[in-house]
N, C-alpha and C. Protein backbone atom coordinates (compact mmCIF):
# COMPACT_ATOMS: atom_id res chain seq x y z
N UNK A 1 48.73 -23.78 61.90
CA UNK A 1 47.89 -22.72 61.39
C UNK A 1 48.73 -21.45 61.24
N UNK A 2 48.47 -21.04 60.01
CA UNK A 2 49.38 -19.43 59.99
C UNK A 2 48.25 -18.70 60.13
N UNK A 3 48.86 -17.61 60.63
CA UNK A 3 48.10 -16.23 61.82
C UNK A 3 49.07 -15.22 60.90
N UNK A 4 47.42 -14.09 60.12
CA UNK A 4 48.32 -13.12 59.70
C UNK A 4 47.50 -12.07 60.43
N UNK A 5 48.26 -10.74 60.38
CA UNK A 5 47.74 -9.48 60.88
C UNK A 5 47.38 -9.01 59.49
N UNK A 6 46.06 -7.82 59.07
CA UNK A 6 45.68 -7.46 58.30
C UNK A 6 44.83 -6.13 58.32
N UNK A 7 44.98 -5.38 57.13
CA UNK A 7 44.32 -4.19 57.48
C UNK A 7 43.36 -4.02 56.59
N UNK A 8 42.22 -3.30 56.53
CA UNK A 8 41.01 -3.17 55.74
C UNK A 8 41.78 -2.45 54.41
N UNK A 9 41.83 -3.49 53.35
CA UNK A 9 42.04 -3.38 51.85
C UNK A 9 43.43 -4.44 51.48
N UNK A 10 44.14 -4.96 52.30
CA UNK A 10 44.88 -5.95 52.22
C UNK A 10 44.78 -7.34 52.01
N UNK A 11 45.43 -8.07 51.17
CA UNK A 11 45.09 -9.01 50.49
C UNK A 11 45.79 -9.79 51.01
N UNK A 12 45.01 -11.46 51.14
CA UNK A 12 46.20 -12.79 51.11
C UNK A 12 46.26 -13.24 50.21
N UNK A 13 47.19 -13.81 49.36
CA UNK A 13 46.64 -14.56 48.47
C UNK A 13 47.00 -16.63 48.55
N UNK A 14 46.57 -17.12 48.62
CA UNK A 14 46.64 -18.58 48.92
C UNK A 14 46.79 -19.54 47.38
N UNK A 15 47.88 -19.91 47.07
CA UNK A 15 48.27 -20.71 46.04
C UNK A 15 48.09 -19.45 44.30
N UNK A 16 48.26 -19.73 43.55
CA UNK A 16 48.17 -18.86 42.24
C UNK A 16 46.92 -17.84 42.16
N UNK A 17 45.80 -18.75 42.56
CA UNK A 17 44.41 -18.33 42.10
C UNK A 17 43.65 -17.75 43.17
N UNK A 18 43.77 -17.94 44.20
CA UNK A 18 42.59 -17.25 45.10
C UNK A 18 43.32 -16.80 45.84
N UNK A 19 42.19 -15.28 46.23
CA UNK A 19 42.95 -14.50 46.56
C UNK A 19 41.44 -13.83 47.94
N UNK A 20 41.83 -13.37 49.20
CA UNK A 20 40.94 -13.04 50.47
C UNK A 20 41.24 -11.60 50.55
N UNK A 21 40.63 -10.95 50.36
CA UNK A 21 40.95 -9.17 50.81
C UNK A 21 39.97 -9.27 52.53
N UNK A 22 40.56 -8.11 53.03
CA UNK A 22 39.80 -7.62 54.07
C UNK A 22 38.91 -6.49 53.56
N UNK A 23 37.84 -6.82 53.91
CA UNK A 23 37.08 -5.69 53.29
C UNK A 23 36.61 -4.84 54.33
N UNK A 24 36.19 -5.46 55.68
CA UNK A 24 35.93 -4.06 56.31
C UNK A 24 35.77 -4.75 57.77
N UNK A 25 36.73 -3.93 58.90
CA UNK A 25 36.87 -4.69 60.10
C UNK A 25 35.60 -3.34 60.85
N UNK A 26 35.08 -3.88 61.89
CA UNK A 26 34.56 -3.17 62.91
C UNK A 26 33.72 -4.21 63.98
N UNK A 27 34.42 -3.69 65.50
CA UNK A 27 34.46 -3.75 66.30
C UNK A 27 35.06 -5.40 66.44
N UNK A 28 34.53 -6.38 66.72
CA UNK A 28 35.06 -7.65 67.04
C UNK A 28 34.62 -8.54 65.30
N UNK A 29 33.96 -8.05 64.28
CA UNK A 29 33.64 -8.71 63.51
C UNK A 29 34.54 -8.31 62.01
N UNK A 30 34.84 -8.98 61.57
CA UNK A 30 35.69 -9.03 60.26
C UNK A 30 34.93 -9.48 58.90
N UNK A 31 34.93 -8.55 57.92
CA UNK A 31 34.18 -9.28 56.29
C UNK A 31 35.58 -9.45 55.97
N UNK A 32 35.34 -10.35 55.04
CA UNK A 32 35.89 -10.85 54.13
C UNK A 32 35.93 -10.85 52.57
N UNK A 33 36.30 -10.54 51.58
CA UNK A 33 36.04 -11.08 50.36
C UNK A 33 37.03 -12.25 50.04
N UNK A 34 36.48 -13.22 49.39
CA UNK A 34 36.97 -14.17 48.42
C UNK A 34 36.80 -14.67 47.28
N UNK A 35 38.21 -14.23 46.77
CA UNK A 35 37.92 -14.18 44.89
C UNK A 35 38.83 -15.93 44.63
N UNK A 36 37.77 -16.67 43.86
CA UNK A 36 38.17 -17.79 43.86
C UNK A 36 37.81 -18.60 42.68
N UNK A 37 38.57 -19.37 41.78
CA UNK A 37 37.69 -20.16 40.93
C UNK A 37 36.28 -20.51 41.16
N UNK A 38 35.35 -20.69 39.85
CA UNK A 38 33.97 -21.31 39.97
C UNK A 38 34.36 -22.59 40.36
N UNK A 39 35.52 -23.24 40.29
CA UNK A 39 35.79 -24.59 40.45
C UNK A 39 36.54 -25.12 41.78
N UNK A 40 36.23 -24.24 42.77
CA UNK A 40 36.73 -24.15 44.07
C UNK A 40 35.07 -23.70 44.83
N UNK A 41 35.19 -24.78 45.92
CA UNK A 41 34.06 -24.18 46.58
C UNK A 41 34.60 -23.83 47.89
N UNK A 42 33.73 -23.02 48.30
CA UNK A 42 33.80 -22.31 49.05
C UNK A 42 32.51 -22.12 50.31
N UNK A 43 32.99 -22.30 51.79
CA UNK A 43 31.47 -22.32 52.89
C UNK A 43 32.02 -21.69 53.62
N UNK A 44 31.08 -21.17 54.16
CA UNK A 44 31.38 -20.81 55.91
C UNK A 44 31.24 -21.94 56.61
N UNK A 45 32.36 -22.77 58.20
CA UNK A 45 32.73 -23.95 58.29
C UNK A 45 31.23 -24.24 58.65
N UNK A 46 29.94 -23.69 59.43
CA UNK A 46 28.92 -24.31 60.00
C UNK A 46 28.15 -25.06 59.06
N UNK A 47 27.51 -23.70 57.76
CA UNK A 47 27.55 -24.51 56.34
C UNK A 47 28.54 -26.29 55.55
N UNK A 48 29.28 -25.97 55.99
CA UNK A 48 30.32 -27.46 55.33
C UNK A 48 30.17 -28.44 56.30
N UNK A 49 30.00 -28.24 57.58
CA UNK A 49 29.76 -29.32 58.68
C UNK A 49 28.08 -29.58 58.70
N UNK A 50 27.57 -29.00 58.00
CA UNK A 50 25.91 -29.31 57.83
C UNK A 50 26.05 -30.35 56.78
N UNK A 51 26.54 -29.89 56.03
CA UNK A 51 26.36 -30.49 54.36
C UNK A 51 27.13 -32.14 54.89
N UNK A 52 28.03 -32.28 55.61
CA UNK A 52 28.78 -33.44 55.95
C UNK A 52 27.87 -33.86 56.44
N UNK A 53 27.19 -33.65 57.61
CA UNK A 53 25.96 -34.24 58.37
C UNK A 53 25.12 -34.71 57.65
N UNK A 54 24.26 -33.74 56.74
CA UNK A 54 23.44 -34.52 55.74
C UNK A 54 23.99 -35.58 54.83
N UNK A 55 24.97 -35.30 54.23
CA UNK A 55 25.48 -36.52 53.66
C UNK A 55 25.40 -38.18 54.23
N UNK A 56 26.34 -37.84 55.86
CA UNK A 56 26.04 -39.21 56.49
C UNK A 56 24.76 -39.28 56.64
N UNK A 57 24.16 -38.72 57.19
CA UNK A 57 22.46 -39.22 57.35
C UNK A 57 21.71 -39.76 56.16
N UNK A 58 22.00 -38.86 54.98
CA UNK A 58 21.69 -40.01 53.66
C UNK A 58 22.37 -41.40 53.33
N UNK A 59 23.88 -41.16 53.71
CA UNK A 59 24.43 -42.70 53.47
C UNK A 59 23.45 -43.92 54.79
N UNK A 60 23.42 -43.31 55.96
CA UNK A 60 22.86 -44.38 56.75
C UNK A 60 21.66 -44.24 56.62
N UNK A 61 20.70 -43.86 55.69
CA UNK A 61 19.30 -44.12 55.89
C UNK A 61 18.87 -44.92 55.48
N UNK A 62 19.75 -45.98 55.40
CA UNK A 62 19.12 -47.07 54.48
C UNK A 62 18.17 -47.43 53.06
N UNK A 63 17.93 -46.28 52.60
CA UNK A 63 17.43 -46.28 51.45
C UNK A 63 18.28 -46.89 50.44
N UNK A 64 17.62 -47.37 49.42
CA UNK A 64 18.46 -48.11 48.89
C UNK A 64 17.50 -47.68 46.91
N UNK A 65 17.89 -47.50 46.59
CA UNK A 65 17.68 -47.34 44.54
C UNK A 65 17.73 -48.42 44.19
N UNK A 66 16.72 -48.32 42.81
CA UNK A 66 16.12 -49.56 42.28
C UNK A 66 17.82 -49.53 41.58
N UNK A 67 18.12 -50.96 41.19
CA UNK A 67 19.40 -51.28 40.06
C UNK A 67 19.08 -50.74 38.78
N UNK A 68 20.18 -50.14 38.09
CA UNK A 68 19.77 -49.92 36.53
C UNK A 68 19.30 -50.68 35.67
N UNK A 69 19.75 -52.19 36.07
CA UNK A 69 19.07 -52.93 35.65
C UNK A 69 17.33 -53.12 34.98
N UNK A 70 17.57 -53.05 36.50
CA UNK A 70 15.19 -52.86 35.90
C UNK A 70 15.25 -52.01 35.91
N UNK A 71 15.66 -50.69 35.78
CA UNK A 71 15.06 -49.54 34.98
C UNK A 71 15.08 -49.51 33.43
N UNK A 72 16.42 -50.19 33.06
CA UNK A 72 16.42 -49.84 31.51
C UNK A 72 15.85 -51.33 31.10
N UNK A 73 15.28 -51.30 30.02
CA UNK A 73 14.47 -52.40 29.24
C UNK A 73 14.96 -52.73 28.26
N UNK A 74 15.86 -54.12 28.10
CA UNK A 74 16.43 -54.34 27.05
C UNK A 74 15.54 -54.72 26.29
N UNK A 75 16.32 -54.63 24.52
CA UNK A 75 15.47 -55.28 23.85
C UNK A 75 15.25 -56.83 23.48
């Protein structure tokens, strides 16, 4: 893991395109901005470890979709 020091208006920037400013530190809590492609997503980690959770819970729920088969009606 790289560990940078940073001051309110200083930028990282991570590969060509996205780029993290500090936008405003006080007391123990830090904002952030992140300027990033529409084609890059982006979570806070509790958000992305939810979305993983739901995912498995849909893969194991056993539900299962009709085949395309019988949905489309040949002629």
């Amino acid at each position: 893991m790289l560990v940078l020091a940073r001051k309110i208006n200083e930028r990282i920037m991570i590969g060509d395109d996205i780029e993290i400013s500090i936008v405003d530190i006080r007391g123990d809590s830090v904002k952030i901005g992140i300027d990033a492609p529409k084609s890059v997503k982006v979570y806070r980690k509790e958000v992305f470890t939810a979305i993983q959770e739901e995912n498995k819970a849909a893969l194991n729920s056993g539900l299962e979709l009709p085949k395309i088969d019988s949905i489309i009606k040949k002629p």
